[in-house]
Protein backbone atom coordinates (compact mmCIF):
# COMPACT_ATOMS: atom_id res chain seq x y z
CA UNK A 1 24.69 12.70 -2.32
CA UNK A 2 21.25 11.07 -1.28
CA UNK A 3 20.63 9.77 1.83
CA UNK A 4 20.64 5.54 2.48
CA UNK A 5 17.39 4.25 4.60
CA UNK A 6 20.02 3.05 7.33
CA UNK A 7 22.28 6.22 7.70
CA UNK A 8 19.88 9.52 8.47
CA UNK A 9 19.40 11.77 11.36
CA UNK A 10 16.09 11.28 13.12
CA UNK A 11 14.25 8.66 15.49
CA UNK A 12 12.26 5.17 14.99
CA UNK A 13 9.22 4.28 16.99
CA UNK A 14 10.92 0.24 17.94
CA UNK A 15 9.06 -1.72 20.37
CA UNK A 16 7.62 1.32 22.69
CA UNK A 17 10.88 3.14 22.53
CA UNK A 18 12.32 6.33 20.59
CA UNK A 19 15.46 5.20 18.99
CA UNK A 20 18.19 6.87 17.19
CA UNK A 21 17.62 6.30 13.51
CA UNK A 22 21.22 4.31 13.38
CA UNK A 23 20.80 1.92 15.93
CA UNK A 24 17.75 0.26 15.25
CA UNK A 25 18.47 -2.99 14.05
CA UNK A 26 17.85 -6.19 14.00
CA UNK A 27 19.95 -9.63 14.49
CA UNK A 28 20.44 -11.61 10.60
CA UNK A 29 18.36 -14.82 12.53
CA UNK A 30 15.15 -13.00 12.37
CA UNK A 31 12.18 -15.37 11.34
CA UNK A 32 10.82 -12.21 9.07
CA UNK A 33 14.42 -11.68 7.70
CA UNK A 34 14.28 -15.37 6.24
CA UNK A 35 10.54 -16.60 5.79
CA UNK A 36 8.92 -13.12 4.85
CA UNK A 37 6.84 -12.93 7.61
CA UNK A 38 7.13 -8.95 8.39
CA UNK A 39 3.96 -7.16 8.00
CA UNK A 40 4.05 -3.59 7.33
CA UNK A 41 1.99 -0.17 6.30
CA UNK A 42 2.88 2.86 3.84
CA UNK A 43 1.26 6.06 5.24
CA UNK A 44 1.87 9.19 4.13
CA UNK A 45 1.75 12.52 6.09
CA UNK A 46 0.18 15.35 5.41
CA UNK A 47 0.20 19.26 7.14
CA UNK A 48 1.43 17.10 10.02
CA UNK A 49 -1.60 14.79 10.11
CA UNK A 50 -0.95 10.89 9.17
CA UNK A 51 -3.93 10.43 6.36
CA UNK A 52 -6.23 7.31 7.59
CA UNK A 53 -3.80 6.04 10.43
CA UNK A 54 -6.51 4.38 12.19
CA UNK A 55 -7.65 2.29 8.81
CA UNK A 56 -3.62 1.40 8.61
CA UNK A 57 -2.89 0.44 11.88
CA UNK A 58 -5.91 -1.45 11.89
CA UNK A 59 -4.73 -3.26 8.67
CA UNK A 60 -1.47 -3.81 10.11
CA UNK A 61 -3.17 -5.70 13.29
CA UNK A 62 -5.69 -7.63 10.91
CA UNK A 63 -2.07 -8.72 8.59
CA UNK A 64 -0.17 -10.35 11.64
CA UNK A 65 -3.67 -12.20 12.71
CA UNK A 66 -4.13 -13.95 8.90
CA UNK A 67 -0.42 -14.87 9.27
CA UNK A 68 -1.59 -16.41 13.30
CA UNK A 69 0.28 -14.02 15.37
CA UNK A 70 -1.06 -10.94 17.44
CA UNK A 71 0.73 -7.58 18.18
CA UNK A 72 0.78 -6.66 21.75
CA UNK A 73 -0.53 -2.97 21.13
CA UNK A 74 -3.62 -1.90 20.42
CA UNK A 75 -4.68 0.14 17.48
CA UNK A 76 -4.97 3.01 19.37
CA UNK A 77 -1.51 2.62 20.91
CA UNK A 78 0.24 2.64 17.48
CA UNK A 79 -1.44 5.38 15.99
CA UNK A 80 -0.33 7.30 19.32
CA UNK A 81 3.28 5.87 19.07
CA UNK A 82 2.60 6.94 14.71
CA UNK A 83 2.40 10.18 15.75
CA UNK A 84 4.74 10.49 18.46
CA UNK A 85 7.42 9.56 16.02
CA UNK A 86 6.39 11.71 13.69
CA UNK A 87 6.14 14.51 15.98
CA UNK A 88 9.89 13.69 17.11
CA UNK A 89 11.10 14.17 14.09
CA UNK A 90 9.24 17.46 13.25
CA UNK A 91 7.61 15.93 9.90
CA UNK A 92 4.81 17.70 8.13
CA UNK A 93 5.12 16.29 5.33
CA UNK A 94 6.25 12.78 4.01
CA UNK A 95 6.26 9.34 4.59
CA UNK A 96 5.46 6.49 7.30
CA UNK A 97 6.49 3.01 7.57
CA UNK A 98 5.24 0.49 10.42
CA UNK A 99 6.48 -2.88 10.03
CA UNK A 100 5.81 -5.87 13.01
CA UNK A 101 7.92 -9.56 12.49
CA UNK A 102 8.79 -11.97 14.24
CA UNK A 103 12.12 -12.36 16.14
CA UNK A 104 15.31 -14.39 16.45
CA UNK A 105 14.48 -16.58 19.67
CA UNK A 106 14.33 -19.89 17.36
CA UNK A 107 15.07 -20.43 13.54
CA UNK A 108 12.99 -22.71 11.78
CA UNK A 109 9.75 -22.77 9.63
CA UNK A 110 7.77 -22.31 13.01
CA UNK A 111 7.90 -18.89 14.45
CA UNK A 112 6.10 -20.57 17.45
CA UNK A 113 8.38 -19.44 20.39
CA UNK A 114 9.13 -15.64 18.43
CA UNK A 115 8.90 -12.21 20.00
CA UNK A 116 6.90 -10.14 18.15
CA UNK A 117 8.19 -6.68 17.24
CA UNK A 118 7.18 -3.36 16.12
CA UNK A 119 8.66 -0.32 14.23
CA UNK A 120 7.79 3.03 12.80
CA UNK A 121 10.17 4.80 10.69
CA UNK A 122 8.90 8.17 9.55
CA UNK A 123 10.98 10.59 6.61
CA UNK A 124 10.56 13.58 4.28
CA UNK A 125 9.16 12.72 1.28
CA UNK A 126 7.05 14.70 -0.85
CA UNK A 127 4.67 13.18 -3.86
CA UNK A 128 6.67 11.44 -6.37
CA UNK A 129 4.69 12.26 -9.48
CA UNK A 130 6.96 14.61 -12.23
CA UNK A 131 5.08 16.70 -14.02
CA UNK A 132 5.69 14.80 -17.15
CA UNK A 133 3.86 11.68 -15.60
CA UNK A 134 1.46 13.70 -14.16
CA UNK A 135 0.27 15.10 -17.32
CA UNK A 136 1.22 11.93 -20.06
CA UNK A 137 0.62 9.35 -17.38
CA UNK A 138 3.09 6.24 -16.47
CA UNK A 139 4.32 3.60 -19.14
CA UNK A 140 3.32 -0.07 -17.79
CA UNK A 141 3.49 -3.40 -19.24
CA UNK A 142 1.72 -6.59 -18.79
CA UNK A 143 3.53 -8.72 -15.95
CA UNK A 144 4.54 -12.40 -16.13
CA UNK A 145 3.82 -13.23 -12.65
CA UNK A 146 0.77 -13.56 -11.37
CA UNK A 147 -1.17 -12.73 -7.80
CA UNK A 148 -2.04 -16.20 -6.40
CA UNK A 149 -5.45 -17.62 -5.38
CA UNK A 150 -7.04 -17.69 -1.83
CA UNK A 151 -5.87 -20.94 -1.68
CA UNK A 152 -2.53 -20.73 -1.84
CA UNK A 153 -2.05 -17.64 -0.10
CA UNK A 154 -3.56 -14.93 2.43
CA UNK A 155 -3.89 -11.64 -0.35
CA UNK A 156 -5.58 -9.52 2.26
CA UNK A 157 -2.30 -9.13 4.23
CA UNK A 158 -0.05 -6.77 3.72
CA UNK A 159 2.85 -9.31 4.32
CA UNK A 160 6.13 -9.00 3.23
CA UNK A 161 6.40 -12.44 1.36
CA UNK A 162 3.31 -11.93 -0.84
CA UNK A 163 5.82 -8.69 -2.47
CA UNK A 164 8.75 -11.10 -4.01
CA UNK A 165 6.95 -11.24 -7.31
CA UNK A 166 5.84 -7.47 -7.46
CA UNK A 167 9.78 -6.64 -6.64
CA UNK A 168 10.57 -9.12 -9.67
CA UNK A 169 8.10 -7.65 -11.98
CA UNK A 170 8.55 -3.91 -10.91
CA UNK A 171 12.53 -4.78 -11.64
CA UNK A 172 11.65 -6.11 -15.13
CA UNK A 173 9.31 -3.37 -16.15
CA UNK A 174 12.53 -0.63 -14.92
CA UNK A 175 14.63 -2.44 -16.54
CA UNK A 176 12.78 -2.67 -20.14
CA UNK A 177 11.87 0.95 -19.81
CA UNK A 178 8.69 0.99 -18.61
CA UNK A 179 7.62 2.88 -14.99
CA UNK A 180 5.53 -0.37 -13.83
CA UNK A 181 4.06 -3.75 -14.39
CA UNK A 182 0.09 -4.56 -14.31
CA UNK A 183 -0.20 -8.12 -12.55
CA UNK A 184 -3.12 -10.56 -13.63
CA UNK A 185 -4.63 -13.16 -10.89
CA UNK A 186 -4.58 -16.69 -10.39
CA UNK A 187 -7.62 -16.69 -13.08
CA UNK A 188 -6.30 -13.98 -15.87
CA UNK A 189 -8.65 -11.29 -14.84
CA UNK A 190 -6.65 -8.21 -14.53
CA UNK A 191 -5.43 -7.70 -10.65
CA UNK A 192 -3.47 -4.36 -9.68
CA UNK A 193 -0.01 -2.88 -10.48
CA UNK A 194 3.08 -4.23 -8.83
CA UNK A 195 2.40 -1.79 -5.54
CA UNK A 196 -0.88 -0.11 -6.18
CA UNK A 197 -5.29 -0.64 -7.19
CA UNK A 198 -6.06 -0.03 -11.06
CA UNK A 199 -8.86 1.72 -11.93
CA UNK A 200 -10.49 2.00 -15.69
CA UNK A 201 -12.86 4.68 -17.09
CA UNK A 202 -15.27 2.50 -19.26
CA UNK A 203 -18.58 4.45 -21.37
CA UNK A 204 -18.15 6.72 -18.32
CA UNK A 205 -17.92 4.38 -15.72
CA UNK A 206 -15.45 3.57 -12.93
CA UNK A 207 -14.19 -0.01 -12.80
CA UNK A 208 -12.23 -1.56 -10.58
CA UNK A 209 -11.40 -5.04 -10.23
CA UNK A 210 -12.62 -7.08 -6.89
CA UNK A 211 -9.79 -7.66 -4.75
CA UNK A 212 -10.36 -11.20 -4.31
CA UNK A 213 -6.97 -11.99 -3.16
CA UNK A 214 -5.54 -8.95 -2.92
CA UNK A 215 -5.15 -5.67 -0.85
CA UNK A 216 -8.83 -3.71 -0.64
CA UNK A 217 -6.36 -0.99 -0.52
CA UNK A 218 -6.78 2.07 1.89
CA UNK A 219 -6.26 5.08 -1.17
CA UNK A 220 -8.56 2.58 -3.54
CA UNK A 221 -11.76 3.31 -0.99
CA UNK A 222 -11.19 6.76 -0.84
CA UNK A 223 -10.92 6.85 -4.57
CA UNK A 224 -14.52 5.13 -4.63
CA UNK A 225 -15.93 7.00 -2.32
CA UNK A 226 -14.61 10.65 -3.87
CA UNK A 227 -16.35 9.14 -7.45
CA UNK A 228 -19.76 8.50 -5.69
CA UNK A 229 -19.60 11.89 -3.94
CA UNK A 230 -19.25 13.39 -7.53
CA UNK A 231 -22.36 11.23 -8.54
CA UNK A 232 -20.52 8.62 -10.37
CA UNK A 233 -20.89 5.34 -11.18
CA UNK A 234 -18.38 2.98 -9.97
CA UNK A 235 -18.30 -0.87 -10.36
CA UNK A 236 -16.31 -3.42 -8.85
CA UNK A 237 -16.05 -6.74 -10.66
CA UNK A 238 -14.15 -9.04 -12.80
CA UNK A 239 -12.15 -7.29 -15.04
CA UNK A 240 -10.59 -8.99 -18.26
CA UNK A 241 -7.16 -8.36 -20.24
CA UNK A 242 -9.63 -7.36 -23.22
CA UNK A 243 -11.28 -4.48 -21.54
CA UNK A 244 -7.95 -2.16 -21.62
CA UNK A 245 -8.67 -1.61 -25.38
CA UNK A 246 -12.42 -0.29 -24.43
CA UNK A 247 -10.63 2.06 -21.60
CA UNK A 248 -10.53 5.67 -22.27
CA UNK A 249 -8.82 6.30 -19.05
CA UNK A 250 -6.64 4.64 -16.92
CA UNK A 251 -5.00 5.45 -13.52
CA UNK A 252 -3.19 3.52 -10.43
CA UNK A 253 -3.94 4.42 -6.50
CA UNK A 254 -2.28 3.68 -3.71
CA UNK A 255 -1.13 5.65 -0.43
CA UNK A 256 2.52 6.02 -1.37
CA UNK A 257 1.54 6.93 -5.24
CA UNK A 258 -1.64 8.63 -4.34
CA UNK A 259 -2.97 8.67 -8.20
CA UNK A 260 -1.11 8.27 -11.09
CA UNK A 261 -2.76 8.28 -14.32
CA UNK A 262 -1.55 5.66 -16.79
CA UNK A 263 -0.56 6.66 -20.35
CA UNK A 264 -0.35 3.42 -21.97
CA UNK A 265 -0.49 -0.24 -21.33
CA UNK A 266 1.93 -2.00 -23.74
CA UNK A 267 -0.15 -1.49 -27.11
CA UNK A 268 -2.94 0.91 -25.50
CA UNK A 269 -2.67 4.35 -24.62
CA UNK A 270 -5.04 6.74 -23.05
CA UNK A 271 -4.89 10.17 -22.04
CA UNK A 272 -4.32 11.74 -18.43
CA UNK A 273 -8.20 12.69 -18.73
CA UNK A 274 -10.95 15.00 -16.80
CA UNK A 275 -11.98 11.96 -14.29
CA UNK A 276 -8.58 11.05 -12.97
CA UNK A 277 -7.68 14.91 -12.92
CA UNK A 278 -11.00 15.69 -11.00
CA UNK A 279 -10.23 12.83 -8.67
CA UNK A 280 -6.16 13.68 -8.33
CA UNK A 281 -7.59 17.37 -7.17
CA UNK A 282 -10.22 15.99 -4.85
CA UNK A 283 -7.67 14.02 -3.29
CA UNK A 284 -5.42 16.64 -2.46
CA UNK A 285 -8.35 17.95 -0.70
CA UNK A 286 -9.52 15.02 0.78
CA UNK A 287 -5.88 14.13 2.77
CA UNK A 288 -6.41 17.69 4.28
CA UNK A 289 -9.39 17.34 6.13
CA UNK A 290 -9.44 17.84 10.01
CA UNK A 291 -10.81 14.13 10.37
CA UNK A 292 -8.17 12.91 8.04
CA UNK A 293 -6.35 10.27 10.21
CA UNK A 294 -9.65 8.23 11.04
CA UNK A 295 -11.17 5.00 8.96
CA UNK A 296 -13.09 7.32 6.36
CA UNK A 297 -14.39 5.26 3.62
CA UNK A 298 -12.33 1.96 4.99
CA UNK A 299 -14.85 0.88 7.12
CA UNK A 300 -14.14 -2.45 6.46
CA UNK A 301 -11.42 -2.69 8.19
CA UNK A 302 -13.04 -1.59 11.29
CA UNK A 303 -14.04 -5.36 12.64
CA UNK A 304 -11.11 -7.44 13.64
CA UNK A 305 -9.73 -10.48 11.89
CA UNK A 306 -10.49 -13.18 13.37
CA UNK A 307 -8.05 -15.69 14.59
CA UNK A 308 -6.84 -18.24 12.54
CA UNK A 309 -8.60 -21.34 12.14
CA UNK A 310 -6.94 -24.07 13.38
């Protein structure tokens, strides 16, 4: 019988304090628990070190100041409290979540009064790519949904909320018997999977689409930055619907996915070829390093947010 999330041996990181894994709760008035407010991280460890922790507690800071609140602790104080968890539960190898929200003080649209929280909840997990997918590459289908613009919605926060549609669509692509759904944007141009960056081999080149509205992701800049140190040419821009029938490769990123190359898209298929298999192998490398845990190629998120405009 597989373990639930909420009944496990082990410790959470909640609000400066080691807690046993069982009681740390929250009450059902939470502002996050009923206006998506939460903002939250996936980090994965590896040989005991947490890869880019300072890049993803830095995102998680920069996500509660685009939704106007600040977490008391500093970026360097949660990636100490990352790995103090982590440590007291004797992981190596698996998976990290951080999440901050706002409390239960008041209920109301407002979270103007709220006590802001934070949590890290570390567990085993190793990679979740079979064999099979690893060497055929995933199934996906078009989604119906679509990310929204800037204008209706802060994309470069990791915030709960902003996941309702990719939960939808990734039900909907399970459920027709495909592995995932590729989401267009506000405009049509193709965006990112329901949970991770797309990348496209096209005449030999890397494309990626520009994250407009939303996440730069953490994994996507290492994936750039491994191409370029290979000598490869790699292009962000606007990517059409079109282009998939020009790709002769096609693979997803993301920290808790790491790559997955993509065997077909609806009526296109590709092959699990020498550029994603270079880069899935350079990766492996790459999350080993002795200065794994720092910003690496995600220097952008190295500047605060800043506030809010009013």
């Amino acid at each position: 019988m597989s373990l639930t999330m909420d009944d496990r041996e082990g410790v959470i990181w909640l609000d400066g304090k080691l807690m046993p894994w069982r009681e740390s709760r929250m009450h059902v008035l939470t502002h996050a628990l009923h206006y998506g407010s939460a903002v939250f991280e996936g980090e994965r460890i590896y040989d005991g070190r947490i890869f880019r922790l300072a890049a993803h507690s830095a995102r998680l800071i920069r996500s509660a100041r685009l939704l106007d609140y600040d977490l008391p602790w500093s970026r360097e104080e949660i990636d100490e409290a990352t790995r103090a968890v982590v440590k007291a539960n004797n992981l190596t190898t698996g998976y990290v979540r951080p999440i901050a929200w706002r409390g239960s003080e008041v209920l109301g649209v407002s979270a103007i009064g709220t006590t802001v929280h934070l949590a890290i909840a570390p567990w085993a997990q190793e990679g979740r790519l079979s064999v099979q997918a690893r060497d055929s590459g995933i199934n996906v289908t078009m989604a119906k949904y679509r990310r929204p613009s800037p204008e209706t919605a802060p994309g470069h926060a990791k915030v709960a909320g902003l996941y309702i549609i990719c939960g939808i669509e990734k039900d909907r692509a399970l459920k027709a018997g495909f592995d995932d759904a590729l989401m267009l944007d506000w405009q049509g141009r193709i965006a990112e999977s329901t949970g991770a960056n797309i990348f496209l081999v096209i005449d030999g080149t890397l494309v990626t689409p520009k994250p407009e509205n939303f996440l730069d992701g953490i994994t996507r800049r290492a994936v750039m930055g491994m191409a370029r140190k290979r000598g490869w040419a790699v292009e962000e821009r606007h990517v059409m619907p079109e282009e998939l029938a020009n790709a002769s490769e096609v693979f997803l990123c993301g920290s808790a996915a790491e790559i997955v190359p993509v065997g077909s898209i609806d009526q296109h298929h590709y092959q699990a070829g020498p550029i994603a298999r270079t880069l899935m192998a350079d990766f492996q490398k790459l999350v080993r390093e002795p200065d794994s845990e720092g910003f690496g190629e995600a220097t952008h998120l190295m500047t605060p947010a800043p506030p809010l405009a009013a």
